[in-house]
C-alpha atoms as a PDB file:
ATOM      1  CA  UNK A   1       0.000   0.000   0.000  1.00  0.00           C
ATOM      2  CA  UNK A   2       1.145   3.587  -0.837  1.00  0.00           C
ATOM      3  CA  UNK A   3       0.783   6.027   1.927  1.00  0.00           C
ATOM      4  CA  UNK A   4      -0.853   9.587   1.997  1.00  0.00           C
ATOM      5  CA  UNK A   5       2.530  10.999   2.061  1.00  0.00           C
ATOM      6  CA  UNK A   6       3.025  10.389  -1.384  1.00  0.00           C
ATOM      7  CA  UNK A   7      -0.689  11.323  -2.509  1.00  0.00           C
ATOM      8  CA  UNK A   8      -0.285  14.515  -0.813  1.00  0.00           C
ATOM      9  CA  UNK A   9       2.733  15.225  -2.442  1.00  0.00           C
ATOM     10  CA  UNK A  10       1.480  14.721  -5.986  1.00  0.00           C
ATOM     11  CA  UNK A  11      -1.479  16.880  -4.987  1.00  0.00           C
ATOM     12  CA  UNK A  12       0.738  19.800  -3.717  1.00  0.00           C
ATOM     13  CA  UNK A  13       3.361  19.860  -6.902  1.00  0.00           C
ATOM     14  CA  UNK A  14       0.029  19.479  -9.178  1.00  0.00           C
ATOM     15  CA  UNK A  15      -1.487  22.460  -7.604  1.00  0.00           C
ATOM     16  CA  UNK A  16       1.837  24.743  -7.708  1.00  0.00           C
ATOM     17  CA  UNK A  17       3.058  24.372  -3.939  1.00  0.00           C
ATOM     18  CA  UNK A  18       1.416  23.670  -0.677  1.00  0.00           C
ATOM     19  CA  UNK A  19       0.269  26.677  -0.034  1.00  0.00           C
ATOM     20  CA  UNK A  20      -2.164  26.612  -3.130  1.00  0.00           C
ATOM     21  CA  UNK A  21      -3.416  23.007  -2.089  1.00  0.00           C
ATOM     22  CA  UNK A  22      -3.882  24.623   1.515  1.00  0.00           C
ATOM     23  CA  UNK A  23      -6.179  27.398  -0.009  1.00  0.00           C
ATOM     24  CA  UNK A  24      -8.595  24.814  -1.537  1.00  0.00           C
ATOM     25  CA  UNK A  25      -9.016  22.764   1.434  1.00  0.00           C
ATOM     26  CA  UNK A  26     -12.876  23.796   2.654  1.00  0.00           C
ATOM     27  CA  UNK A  27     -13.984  24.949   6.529  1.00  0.00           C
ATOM     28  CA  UNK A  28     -15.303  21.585   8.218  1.00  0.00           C
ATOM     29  CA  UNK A  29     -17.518  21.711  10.503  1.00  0.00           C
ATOM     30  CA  UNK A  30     -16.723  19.988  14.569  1.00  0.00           C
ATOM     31  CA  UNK A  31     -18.707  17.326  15.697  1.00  0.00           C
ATOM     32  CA  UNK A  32     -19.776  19.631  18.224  1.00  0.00           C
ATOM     33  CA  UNK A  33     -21.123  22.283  16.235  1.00  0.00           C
ATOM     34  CA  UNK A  34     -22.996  20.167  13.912  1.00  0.00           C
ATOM     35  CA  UNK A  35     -24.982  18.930  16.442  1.00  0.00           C
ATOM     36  CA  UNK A  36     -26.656  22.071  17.472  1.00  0.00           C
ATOM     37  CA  UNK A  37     -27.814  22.718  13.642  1.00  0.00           C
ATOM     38  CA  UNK A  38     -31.242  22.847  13.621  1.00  0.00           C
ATOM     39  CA  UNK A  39     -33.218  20.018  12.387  1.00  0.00           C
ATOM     40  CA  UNK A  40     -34.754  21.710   9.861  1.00  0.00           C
ATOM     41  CA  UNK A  41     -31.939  22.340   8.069  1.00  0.00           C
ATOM     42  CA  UNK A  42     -30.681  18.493   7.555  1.00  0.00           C
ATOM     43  CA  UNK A  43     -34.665  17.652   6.606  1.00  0.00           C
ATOM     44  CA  UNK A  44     -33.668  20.562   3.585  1.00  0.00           C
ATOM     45  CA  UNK A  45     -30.749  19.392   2.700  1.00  0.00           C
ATOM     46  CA  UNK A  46     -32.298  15.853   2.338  1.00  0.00           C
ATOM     47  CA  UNK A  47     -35.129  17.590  -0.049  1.00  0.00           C
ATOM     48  CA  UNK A  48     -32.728  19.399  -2.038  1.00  0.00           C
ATOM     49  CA  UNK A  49     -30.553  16.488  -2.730  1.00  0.00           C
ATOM     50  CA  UNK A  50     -33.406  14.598  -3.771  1.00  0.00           C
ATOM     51  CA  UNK A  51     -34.726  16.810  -5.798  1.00  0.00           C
ATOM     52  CA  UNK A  52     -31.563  17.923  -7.845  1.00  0.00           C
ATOM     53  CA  UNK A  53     -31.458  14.130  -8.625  1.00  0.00           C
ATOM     54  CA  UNK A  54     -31.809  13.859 -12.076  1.00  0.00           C
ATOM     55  CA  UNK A  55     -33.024  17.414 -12.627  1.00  0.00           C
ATOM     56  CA  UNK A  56     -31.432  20.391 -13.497  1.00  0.00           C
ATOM     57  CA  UNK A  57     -29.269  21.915 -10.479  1.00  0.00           C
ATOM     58  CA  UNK A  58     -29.467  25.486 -11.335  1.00  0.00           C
ATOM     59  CA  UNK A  59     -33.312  25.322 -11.634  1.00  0.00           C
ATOM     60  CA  UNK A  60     -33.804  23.779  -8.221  1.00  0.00           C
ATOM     61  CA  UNK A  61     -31.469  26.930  -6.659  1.00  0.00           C
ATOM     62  CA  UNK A  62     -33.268  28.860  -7.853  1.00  0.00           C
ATOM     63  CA  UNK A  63     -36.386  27.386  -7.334  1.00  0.00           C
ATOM     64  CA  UNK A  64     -34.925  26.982  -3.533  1.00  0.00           C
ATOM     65  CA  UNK A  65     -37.033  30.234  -1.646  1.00  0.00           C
ATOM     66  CA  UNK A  66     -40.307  28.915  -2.955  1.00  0.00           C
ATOM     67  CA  UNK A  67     -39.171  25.507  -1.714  1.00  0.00           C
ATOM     68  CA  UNK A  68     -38.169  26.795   1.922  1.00  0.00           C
ATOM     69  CA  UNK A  69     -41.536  28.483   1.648  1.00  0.00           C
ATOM     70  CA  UNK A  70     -43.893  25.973   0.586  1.00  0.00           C
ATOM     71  CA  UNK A  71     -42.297  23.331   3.256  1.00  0.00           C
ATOM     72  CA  UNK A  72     -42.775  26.272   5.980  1.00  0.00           C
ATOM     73  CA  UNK A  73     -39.455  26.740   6.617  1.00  0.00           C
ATOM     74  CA  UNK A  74     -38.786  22.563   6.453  1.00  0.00           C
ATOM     75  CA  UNK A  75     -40.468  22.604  10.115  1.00  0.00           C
ATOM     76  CA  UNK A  76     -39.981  19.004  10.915  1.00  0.00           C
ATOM     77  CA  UNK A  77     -42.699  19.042  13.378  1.00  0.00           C
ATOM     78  CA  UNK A  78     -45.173  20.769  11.379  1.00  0.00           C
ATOM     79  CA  UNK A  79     -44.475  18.341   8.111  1.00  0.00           C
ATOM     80  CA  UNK A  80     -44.731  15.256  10.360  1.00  0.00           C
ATOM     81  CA  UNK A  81     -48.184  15.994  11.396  1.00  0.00           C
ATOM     82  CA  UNK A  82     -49.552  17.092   8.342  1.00  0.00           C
ATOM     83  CA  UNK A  83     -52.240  14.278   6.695  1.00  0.00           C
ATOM     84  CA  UNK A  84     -51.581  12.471   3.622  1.00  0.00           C
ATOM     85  CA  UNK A  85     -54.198  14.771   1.747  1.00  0.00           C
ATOM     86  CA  UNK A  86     -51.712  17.603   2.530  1.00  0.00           C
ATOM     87  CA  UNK A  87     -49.256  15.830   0.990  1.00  0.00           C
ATOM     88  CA  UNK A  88     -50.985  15.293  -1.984  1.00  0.00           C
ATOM     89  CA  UNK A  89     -51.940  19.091  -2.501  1.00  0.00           C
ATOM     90  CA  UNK A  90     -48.252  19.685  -3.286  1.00  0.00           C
ATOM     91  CA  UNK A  91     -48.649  18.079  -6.342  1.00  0.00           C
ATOM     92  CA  UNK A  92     -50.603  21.178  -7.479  1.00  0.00           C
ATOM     93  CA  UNK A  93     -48.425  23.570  -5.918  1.00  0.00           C
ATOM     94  CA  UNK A  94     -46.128  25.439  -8.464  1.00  0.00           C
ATOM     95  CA  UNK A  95     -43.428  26.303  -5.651  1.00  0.00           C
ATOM     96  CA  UNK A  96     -41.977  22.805  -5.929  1.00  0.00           C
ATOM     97  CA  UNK A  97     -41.234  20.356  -8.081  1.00  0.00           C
ATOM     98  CA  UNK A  98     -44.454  18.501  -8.717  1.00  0.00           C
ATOM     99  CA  UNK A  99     -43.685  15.139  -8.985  1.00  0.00           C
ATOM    100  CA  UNK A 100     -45.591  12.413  -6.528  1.00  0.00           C
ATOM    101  CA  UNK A 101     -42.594  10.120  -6.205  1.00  0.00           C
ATOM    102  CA  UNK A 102     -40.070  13.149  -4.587  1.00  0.00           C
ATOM    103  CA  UNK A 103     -42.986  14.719  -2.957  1.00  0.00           C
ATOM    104  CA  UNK A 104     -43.612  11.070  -1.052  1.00  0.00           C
ATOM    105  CA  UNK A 105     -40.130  11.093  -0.006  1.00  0.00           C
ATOM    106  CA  UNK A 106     -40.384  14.750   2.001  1.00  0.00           C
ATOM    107  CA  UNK A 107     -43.436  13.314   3.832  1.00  0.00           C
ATOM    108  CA  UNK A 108     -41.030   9.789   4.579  1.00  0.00           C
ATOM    109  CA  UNK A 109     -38.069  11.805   5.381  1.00  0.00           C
ATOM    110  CA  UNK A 110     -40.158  14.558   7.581  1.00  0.00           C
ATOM    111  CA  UNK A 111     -41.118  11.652   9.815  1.00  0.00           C
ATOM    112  CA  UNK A 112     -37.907   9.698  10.029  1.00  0.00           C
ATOM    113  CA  UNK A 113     -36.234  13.149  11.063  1.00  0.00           C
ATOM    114  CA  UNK A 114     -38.562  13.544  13.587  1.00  0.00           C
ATOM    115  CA  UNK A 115     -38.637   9.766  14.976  1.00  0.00           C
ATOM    116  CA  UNK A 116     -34.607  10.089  15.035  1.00  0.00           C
ATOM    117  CA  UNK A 117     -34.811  13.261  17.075  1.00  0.00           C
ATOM    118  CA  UNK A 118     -37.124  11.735  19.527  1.00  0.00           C
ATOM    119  CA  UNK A 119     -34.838   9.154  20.005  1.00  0.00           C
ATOM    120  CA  UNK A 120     -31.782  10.665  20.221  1.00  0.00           C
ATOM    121  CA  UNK A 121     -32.501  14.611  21.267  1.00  0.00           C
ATOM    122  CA  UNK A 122     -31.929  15.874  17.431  1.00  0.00           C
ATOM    123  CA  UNK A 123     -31.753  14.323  14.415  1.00  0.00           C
ATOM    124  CA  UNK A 124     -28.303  16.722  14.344  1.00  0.00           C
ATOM    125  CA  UNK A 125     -27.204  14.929  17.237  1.00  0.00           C
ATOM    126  CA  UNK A 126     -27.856  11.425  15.558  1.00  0.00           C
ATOM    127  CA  UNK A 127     -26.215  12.577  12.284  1.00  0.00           C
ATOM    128  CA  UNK A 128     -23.109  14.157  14.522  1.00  0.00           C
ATOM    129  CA  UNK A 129     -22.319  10.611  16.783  1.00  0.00           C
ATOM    130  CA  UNK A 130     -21.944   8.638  14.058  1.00  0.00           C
ATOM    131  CA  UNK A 131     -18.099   7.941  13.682  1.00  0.00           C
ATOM    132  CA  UNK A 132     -16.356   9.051  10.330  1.00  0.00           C
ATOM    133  CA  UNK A 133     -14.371   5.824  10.646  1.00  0.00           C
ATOM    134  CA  UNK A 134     -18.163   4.051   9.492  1.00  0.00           C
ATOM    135  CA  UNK A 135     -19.522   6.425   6.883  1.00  0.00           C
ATOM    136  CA  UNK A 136     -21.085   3.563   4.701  1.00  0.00           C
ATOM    137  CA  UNK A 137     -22.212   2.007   7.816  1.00  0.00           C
ATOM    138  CA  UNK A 138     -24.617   5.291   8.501  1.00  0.00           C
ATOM    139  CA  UNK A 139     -24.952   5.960   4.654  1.00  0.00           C
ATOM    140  CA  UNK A 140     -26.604   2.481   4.653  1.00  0.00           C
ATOM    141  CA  UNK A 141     -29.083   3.655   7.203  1.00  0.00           C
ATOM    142  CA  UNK A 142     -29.768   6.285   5.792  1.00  0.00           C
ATOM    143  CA  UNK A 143     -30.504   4.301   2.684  1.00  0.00           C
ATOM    144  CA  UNK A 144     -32.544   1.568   4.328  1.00  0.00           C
ATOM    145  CA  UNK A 145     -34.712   4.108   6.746  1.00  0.00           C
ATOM    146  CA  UNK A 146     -34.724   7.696   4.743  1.00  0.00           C
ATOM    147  CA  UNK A 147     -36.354   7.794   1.152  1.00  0.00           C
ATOM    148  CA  UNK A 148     -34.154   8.010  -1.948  1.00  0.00           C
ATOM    149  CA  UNK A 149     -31.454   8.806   0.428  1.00  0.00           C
ATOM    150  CA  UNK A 150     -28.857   5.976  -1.415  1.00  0.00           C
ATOM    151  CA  UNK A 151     -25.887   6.158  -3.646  1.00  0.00           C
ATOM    152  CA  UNK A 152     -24.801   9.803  -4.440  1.00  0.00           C
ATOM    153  CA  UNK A 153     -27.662  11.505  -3.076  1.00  0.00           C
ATOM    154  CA  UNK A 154     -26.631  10.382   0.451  1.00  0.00           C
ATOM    155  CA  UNK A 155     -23.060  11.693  -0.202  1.00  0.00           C
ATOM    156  CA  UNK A 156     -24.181  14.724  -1.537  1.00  0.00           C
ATOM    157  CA  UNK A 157     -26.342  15.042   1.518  1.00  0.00           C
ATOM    158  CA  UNK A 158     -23.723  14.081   4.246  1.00  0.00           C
ATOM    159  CA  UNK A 159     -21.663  16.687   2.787  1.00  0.00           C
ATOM    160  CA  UNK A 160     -23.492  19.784   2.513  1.00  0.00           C
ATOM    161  CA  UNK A 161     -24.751  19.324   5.862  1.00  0.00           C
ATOM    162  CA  UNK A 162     -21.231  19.853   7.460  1.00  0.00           C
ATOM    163  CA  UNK A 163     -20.676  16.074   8.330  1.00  0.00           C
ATOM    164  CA  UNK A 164     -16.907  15.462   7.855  1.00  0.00           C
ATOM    165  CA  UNK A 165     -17.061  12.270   4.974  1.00  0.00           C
ATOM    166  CA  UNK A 166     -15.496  11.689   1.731  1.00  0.00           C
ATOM    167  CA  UNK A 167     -16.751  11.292  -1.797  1.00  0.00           C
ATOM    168  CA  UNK A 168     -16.762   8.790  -4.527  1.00  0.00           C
ATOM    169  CA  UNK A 169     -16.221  11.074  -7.548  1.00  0.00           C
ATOM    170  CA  UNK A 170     -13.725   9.776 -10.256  1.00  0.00           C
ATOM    171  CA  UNK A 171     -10.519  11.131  -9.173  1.00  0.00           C
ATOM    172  CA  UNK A 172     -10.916  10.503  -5.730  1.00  0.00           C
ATOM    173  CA  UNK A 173     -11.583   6.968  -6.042  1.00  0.00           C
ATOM    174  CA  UNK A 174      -8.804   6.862  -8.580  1.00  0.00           C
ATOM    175  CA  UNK A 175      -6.278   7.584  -6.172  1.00  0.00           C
ATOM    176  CA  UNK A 176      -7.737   4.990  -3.583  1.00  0.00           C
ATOM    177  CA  UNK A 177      -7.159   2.727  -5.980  1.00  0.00           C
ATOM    178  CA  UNK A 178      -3.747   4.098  -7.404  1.00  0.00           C
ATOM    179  CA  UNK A 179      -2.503   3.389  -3.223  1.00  0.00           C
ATOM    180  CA  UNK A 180      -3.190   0.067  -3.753  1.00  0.00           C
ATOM    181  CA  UNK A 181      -7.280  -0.596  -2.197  1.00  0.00           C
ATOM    182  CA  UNK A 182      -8.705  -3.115  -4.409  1.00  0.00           C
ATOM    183  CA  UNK A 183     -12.433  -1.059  -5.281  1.00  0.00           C
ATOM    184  CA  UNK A 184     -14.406  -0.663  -8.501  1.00  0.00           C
ATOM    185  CA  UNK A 185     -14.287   2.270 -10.161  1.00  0.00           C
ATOM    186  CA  UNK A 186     -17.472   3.633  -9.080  1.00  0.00           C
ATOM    187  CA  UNK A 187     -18.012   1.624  -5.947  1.00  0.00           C
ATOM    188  CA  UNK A 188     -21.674   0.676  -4.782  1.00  0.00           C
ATOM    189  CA  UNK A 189     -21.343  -2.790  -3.227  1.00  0.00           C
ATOM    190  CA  UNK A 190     -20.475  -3.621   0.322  1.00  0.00           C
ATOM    191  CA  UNK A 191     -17.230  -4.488  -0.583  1.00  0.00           C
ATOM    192  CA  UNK A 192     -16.612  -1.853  -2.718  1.00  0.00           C
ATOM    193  CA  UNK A 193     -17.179   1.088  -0.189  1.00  0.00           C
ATOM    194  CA  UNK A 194     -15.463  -1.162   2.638  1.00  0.00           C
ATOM    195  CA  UNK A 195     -12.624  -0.983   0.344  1.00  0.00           C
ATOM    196  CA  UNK A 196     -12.564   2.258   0.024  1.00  0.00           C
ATOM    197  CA  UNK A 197     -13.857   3.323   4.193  1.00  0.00           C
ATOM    198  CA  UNK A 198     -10.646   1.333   4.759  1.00  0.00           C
ATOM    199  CA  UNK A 199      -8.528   3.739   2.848  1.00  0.00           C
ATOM    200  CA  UNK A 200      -9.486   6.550   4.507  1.00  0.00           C
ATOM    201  CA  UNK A 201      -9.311   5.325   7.982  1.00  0.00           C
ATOM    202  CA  UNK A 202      -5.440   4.406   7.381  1.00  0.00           C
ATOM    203  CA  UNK A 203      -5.323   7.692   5.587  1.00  0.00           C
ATOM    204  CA  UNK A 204      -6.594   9.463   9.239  1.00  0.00           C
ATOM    205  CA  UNK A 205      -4.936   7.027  11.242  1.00  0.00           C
ATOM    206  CA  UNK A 206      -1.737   8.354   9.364  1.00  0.00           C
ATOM    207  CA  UNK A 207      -2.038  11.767   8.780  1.00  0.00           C
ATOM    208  CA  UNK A 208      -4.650  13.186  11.524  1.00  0.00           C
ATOM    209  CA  UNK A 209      -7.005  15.277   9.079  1.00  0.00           C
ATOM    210  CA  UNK A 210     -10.269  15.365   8.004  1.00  0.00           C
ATOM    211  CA  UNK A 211     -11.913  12.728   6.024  1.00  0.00           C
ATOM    212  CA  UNK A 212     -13.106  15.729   4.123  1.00  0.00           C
ATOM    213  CA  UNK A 213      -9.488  17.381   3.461  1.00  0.00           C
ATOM    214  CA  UNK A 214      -8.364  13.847   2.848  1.00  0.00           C
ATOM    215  CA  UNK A 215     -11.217  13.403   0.122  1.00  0.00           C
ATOM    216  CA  UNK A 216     -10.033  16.228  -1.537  1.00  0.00           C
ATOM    217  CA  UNK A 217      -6.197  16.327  -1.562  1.00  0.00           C
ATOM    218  CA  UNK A 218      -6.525  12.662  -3.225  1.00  0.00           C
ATOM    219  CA  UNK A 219      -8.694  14.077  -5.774  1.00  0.00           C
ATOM    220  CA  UNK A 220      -6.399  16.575  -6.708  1.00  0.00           C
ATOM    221  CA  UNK A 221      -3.797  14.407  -6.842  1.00  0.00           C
ATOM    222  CA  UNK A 222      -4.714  12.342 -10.120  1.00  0.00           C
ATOM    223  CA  UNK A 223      -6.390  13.199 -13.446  1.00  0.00           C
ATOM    224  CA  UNK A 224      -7.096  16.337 -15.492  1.00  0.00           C
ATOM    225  CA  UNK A 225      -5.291  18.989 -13.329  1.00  0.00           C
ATOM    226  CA  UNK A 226      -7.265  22.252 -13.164  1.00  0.00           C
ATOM    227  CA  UNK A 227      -5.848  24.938 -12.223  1.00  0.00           C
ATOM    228  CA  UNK A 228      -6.474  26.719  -8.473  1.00  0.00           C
ATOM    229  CA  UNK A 229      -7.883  29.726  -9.922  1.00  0.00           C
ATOM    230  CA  UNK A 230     -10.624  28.044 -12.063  1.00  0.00           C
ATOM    231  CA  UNK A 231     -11.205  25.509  -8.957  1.00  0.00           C
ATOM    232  CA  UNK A 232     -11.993  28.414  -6.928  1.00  0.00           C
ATOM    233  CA  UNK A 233     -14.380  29.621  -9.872  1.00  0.00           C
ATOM    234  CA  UNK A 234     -16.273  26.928  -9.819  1.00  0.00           C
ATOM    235  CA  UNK A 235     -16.644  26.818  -5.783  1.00  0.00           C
ATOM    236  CA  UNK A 236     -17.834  29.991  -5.735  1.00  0.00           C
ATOM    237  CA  UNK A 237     -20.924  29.105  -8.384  1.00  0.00           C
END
């Protein structure tokens, strides 16, 4: 097996020096912190990475006032009590995106948030006590108890919420497999993700940062090399 050592020093001569790496690494969240985000907020983030599944991304942005609006503010509370005939008015309503299937999956997710914060406080502090060390143990529950909260969608999710995780896009899992972790290239089985879960705990183990930073730095470490100033472009869209 290859250590980080040597991803981390592809990644810094790729991106002209350390310090330019440094500059791309994103603000992550404590444990601590994330657990006093409201609810409401992780019930949104759930809706919008469901809905910007297979649909247009800028549309749903923009789309995303009349969405925060129409869901009351994503009140978890409030959604889990309303009836199903509630439900079914917002396939009429023009603030969302009117399609039964995603709309079935807000009502699903309102009241798993809201069962998971009655068991455990907040559904923030549920989210926040999972280890990073078993990612695809709580992406799986999130799969099997959440709606359409499986494959990308639940990595998308995990990570715009402020959890600390990593990502299977191309390059990352290029470089998991470039170390020597024996994965597919776009890993969905059990063994797959265990595969690559075991890569990142050695890659904590050994170097101390976050699963996020770590996600990153190994995807700038292999294929098409953009440069820092068009990364940072493209963050800021």
């Amino acid at each position: 097996m290859r250590q980080f050592k040597d991803i981390y020093n592809m990644a810094v001569q790729r991106k002209g020096g350390e310090e330019n790496l440094l500059s791309l690494m994103p603000y992550v969240m404590s444990n601590e912190l994330l657990a006093k985000k409201g609810d409401d907020r992780f019930l949104a983030m759930m809706c919008k990475a469901i809905n910007q599944a297979g649909f247009n991304w800028t549309v749903i942005e923009n789309k995303w006032p009349q969405f925060e609006e129409a869901f009351h503010g994503f009140d978890v509370k409030r959604l889990a009590y309303k009836s199903p005939e509630d439900w079914e008015a917002y396939v009429q309503d023009k603030r969302v995106v009117r399609n039964w299937t995603k709309i079935k999956s807000m009502m699903h997710n309102a009241n798993f948030v809201n069962y998971m914060a009655q068991e455990h406080g907040s559904f923030a502090q549920f989210i926040a006590n999972w280890p990073e060390s078993d990612q695809i143990g709580l992406m799986a529950y999130l799969k099997k108890h959440g709606s359409r909260l499986g494959g990308n969608t639940s990595f998308w999710f995990l990570r715009h919420v402020g959890k600390d995780c990593f990502t299977t896009t191309h390059d990352t899992i290029q470089a998991v497999k470039w170390a020597g972790y024996e994965t597919n290239d776009h890993p969905t089985s059990k063994r797959d993700l265990t595969q690559v879960q075991r890569a990142f705990n050695d890659w904590y183990e050994e170097t101390g940062l976050p699963y996020t930073h770590l996600s990153k730095i190994a995807a700038y470490s292999i294929g098409e090399n953009y440069a820092v100033s068009e990364i940072r472009k493209r963050s800021n869209q």
